[in-house]
N, C-alpha and C. Protein backbone atom coordinates (compact mmCIF):
# COMPACT_ATOMS: atom_id res chain seq x y z
N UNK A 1 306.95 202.53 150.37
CA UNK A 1 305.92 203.30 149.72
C UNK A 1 306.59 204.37 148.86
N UNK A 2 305.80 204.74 148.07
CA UNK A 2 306.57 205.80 146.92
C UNK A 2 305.56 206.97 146.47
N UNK A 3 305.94 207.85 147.18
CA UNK A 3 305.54 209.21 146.97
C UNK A 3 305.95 210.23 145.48
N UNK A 4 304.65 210.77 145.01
CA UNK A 4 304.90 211.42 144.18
C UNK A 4 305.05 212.83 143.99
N UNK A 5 305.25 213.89 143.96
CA UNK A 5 304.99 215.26 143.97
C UNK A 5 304.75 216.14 142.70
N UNK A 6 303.65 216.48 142.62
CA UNK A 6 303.66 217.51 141.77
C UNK A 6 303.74 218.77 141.97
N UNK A 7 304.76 219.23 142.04
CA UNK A 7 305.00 220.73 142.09
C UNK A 7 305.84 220.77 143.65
N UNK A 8 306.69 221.71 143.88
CA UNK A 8 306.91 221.69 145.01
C UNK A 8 307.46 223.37 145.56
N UNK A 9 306.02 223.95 145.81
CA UNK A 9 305.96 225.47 145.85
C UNK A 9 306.03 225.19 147.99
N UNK A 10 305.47 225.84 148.40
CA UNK A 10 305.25 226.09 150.04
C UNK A 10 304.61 224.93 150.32
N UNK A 11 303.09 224.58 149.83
CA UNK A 11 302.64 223.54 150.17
C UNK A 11 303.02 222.13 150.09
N UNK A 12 303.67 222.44 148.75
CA UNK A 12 304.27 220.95 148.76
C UNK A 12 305.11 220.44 149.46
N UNK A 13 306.18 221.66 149.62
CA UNK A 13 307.42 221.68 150.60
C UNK A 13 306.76 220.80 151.76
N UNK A 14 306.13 221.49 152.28
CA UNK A 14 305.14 221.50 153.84
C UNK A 14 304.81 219.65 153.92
N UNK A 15 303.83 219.27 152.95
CA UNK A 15 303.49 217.83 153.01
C UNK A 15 305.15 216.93 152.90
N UNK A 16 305.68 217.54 151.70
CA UNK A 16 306.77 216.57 151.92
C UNK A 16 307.28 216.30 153.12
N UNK A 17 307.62 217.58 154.13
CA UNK A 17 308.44 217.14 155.70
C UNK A 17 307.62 216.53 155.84
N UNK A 18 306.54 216.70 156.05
CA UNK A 18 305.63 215.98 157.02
C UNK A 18 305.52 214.68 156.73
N UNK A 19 305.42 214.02 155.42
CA UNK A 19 305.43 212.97 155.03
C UNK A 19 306.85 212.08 155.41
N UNK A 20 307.97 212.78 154.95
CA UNK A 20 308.93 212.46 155.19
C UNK A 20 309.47 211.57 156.89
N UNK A 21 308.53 212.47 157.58
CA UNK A 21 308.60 212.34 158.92
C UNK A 21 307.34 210.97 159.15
N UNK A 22 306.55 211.29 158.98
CA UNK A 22 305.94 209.56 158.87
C UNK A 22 305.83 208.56 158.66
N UNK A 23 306.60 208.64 157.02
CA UNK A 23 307.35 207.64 156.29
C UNK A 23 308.69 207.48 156.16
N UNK A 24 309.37 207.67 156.77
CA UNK A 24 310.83 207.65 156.80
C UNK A 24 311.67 207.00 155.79
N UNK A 25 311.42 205.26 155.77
CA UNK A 25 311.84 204.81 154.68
C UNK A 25 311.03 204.47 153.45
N UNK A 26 310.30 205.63 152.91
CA UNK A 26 309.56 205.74 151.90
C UNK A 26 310.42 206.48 150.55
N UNK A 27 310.52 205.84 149.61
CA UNK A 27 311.18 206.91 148.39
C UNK A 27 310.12 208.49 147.87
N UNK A 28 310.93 209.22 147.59
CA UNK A 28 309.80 210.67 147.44
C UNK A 28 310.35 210.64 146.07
N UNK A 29 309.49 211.33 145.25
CA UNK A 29 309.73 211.66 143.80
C UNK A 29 308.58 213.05 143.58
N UNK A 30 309.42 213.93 142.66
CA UNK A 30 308.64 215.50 142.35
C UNK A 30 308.84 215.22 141.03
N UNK A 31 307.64 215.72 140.58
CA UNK A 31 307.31 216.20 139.03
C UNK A 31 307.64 217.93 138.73
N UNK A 32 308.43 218.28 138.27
CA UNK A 32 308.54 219.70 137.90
C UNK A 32 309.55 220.27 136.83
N UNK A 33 308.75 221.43 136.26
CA UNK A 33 309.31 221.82 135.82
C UNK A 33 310.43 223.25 136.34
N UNK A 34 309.61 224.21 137.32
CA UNK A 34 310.98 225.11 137.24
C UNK A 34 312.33 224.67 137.51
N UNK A 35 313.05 225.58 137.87
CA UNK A 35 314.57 225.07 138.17
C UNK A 35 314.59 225.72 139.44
N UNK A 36 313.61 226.42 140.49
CA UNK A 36 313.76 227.36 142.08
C UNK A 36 313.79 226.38 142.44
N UNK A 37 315.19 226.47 143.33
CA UNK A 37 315.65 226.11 144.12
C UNK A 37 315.47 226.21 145.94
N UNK A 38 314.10 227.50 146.04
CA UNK A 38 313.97 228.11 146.76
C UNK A 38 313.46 226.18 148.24
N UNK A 39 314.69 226.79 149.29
CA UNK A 39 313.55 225.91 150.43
C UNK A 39 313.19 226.38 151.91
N UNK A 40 311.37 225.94 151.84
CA UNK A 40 310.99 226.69 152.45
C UNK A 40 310.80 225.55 153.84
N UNK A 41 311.10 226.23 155.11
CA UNK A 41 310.90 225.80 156.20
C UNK A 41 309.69 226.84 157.10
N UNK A 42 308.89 226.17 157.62
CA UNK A 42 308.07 226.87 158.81
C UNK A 42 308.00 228.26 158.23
N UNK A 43 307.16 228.41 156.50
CA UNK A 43 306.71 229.18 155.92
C UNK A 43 307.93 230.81 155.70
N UNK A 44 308.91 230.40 156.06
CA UNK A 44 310.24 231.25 155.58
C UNK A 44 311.33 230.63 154.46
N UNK A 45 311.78 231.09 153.50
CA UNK A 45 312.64 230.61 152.65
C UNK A 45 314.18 230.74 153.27
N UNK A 46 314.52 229.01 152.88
CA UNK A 46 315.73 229.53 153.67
C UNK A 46 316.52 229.28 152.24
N UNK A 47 317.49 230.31 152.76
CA UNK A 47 318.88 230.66 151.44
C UNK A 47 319.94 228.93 151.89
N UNK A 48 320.03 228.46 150.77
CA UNK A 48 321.05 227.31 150.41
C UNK A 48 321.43 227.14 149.01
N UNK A 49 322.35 226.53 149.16
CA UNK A 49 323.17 226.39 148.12
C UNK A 49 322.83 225.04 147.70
N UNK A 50 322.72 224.32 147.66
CA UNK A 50 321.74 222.92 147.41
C UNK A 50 320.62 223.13 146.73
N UNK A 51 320.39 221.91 146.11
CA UNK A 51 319.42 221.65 145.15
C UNK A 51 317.88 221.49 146.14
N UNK A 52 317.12 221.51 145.56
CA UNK A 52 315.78 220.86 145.97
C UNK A 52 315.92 219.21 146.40
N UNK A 53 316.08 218.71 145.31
CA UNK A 53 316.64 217.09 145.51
C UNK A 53 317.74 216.81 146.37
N UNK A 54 318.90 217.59 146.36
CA UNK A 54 319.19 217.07 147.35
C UNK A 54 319.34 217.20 148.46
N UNK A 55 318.24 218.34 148.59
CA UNK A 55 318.20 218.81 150.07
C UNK A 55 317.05 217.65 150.89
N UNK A 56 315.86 217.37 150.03
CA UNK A 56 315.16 216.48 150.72
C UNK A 56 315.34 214.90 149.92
N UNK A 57 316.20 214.82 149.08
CA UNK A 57 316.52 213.67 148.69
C UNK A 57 315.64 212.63 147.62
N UNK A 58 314.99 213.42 146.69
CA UNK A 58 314.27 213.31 145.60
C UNK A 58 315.06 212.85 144.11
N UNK A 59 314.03 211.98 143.81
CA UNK A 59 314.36 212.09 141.90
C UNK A 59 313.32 212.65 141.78
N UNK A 60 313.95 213.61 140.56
CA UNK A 60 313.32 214.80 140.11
C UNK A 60 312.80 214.54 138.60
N UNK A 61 311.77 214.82 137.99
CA UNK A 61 311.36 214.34 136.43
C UNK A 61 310.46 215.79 136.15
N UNK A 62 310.58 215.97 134.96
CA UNK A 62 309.72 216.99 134.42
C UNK A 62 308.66 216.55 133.47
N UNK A 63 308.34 215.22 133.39
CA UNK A 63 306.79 214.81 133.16
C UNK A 63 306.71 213.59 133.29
N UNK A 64 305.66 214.60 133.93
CA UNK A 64 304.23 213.93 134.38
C UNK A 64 304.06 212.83 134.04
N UNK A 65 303.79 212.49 133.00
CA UNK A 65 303.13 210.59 133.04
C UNK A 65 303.89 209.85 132.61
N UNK A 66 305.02 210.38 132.55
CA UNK A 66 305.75 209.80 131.89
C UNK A 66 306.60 209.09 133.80
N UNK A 67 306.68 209.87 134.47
CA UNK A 67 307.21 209.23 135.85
C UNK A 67 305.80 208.74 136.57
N UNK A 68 304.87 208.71 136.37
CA UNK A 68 303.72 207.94 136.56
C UNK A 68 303.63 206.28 135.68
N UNK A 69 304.47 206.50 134.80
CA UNK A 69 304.45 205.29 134.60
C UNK A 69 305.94 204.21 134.84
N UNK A 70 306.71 205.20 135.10
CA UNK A 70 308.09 204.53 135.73
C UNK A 70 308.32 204.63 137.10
N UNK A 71 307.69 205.55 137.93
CA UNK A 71 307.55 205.80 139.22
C UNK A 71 306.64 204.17 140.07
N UNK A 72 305.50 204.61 139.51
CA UNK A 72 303.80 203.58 139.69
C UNK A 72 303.92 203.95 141.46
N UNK A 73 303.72 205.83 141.83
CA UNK A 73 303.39 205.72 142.67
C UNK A 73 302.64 205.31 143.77
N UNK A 74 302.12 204.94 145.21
CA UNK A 74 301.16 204.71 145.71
C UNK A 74 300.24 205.42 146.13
């Protein structure tokens, strides 16, 4: 299955584990534009030196339909 993300502020963070944890061997993909790096666990930011991607192991795209149409999430 192939997960998409748009945006990945607290909430998104939040669904991704969770998803992550249900779907295990599911590919994840985020749509975004900033560059925060910030990751948040159990609503605290934790300080790392790692990317977003490769902390939860994402391809990363900054538009939108354009990875909607190379993604063809489910």
């Amino acid at each position: 299955m192939k997960f998409l993300f748009v945006g990945l502020g607290s909430i998104g963070q939040r669904h991704l584990q969770n998803l992550k944890v249900m779907y295990p061997h599911s590919e994840f993909f985020a749509c975004r534009k900033k560059k925060d790096n910030r990751i948040i666990l159990n609503g605290e930011v934790v300080q790392t030196d790692i990317s977003l991607e490769e902390y939860y192991n994402l391809k990363i795209s900054s538009d939108y339909l354009k990875a909607l149409v190379d993604i063809k999430p489910d």
